[in-house]
C-alpha atoms as a PDB file:
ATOM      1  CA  UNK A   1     -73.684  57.983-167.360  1.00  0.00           C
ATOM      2  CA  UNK A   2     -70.299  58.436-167.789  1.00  0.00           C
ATOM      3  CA  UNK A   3     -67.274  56.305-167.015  1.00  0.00           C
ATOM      4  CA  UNK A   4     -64.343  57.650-165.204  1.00  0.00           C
ATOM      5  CA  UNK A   5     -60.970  55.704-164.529  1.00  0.00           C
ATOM      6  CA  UNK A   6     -59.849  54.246-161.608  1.00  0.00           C
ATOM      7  CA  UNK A   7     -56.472  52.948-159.977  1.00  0.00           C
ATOM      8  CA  UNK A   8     -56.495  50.343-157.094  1.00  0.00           C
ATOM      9  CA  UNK A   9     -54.150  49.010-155.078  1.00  0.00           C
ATOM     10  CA  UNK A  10     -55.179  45.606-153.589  1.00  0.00           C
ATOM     11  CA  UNK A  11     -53.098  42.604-152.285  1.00  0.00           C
ATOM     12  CA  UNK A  12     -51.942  40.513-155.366  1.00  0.00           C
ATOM     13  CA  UNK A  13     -53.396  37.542-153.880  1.00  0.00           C
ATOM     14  CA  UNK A  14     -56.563  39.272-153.675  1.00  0.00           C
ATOM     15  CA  UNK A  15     -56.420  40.213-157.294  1.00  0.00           C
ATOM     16  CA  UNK A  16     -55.574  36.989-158.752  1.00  0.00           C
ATOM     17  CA  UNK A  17     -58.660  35.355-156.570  1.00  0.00           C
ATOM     18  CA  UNK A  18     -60.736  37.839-157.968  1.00  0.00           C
ATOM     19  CA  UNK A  19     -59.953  37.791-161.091  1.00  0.00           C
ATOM     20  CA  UNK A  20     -60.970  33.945-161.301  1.00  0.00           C
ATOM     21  CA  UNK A  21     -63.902  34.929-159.553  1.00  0.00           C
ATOM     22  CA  UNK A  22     -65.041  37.332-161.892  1.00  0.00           C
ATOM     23  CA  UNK A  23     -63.980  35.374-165.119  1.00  0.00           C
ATOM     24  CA  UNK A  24     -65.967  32.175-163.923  1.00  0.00           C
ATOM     25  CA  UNK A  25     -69.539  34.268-163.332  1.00  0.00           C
ATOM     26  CA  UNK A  26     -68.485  35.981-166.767  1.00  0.00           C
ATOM     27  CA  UNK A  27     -68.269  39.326-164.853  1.00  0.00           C
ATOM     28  CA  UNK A  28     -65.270  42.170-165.600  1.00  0.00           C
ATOM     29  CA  UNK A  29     -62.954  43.598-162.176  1.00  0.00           C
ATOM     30  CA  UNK A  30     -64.738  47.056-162.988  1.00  0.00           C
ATOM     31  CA  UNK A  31     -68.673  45.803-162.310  1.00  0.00           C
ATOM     32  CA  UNK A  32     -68.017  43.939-159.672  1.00  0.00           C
ATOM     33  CA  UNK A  33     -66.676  46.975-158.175  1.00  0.00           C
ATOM     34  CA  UNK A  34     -69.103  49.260-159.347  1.00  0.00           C
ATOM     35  CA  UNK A  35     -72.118  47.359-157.608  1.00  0.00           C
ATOM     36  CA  UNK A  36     -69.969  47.264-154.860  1.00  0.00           C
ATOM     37  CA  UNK A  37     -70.015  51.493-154.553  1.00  0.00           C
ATOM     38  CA  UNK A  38     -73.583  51.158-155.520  1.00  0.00           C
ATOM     39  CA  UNK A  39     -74.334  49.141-152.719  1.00  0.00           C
ATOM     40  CA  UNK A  40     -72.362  51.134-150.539  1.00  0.00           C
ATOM     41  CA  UNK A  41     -74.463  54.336-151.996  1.00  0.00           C
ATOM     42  CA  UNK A  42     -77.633  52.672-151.423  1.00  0.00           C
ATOM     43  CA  UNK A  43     -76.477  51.610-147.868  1.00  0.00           C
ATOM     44  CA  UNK A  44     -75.689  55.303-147.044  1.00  0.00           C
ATOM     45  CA  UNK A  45     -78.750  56.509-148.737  1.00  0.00           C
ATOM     46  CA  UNK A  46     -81.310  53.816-147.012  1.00  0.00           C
ATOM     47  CA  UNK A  47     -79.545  54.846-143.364  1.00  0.00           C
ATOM     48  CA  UNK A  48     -80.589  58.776-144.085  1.00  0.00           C
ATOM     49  CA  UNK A  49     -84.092  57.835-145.229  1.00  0.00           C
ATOM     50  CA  UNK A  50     -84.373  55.885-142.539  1.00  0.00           C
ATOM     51  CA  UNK A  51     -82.999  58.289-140.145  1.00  0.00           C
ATOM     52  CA  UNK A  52     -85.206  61.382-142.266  1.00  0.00           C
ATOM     53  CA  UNK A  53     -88.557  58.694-141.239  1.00  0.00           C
ATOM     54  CA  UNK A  54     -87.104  58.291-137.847  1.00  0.00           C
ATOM     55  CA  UNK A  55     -86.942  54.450-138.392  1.00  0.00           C
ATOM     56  CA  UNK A  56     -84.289  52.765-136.189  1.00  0.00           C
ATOM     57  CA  UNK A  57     -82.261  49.913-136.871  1.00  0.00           C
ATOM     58  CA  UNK A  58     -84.196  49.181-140.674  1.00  0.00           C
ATOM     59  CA  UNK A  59     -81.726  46.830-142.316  1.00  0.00           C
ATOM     60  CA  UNK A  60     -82.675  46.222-146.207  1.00  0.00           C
ATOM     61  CA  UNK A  61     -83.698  42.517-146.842  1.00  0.00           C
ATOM     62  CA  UNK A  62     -83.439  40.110-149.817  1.00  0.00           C
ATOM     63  CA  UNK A  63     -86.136  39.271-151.156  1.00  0.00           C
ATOM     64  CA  UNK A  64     -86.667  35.734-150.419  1.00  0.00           C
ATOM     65  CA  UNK A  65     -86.536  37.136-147.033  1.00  0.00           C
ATOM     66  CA  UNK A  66     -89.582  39.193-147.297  1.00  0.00           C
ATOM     67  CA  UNK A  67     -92.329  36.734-146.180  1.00  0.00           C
ATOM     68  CA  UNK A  68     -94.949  34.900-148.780  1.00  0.00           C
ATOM     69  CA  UNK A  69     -98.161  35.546-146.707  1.00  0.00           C
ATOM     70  CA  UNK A  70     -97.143  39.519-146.143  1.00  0.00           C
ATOM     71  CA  UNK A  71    -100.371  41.618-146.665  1.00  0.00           C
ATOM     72  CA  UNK A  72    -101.044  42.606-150.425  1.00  0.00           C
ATOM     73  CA  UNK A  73    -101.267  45.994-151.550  1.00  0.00           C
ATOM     74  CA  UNK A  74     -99.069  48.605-152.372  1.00  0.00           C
ATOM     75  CA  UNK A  75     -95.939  47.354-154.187  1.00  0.00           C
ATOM     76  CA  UNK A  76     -93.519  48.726-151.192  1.00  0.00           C
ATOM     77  CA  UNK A  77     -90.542  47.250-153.296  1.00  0.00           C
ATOM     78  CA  UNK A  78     -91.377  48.743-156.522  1.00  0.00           C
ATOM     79  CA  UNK A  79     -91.827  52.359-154.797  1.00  0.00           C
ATOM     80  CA  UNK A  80     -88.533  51.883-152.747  1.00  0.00           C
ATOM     81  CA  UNK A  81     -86.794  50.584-156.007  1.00  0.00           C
ATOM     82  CA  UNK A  82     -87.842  54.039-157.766  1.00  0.00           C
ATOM     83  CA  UNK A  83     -86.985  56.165-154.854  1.00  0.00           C
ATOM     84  CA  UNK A  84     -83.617  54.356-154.877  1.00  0.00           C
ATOM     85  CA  UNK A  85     -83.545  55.105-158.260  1.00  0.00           C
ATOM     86  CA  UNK A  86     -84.292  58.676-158.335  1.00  0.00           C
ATOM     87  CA  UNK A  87     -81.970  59.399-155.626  1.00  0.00           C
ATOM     88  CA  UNK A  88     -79.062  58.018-157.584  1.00  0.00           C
ATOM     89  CA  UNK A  89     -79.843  60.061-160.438  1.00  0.00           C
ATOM     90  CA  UNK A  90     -79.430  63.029-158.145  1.00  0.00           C
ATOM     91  CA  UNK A  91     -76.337  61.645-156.620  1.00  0.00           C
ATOM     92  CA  UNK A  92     -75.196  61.405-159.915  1.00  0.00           C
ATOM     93  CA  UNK A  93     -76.069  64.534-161.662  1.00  0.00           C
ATOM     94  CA  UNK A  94     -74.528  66.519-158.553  1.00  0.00           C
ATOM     95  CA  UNK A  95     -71.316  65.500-158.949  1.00  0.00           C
ATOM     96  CA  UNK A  96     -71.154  66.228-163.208  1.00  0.00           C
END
């Protein structure tokens, strides 16, 4: 996917702070921003799916939150994780 340029303006505190941040987890300004979006996409995009399923209140969970003795079967987070997936690649391609 392509990369596009960006211009922010933050407070300089803010900056500086992050910018320590970022070099200490060896992590650039740009991705920390760009999974920021993404989780802001996939927020937006689990809210409609779960408003399209008429599911109320479904928050997503971490998984060490998702509990050990759960029943086995289907691997819900695999499917999700494709879905997710998918529908970024045609949040994507709609906007080239």
């Amino acid at each position: 996917m392509a990369k596009k340029k960006l211009t922010l303006s933050i407070d300089e505190d803010l900056l500086k702070e992050a910018k320590r941040i970022s070099a200490l987890e060896g992590n650039s300004l740009s991705s920390i921003v760009e999974e920021y979006f993404e989780g802001l996409v996939f927020e937006k995009w689990i809210k409609e799916l779960c408003n399209d399923l008429s599911f109320k209140d479904i928050k997503p969970v971490i998984e060490s939150e998702i509990p050990k003795n759960r029943p086995k079967g289907l691997e819900a987070s695999k499917i999700i994780r494709e879905l997710r997936d998918e529908q970024m690649r045609r949040i994507f391609n709609a906007k080239e």
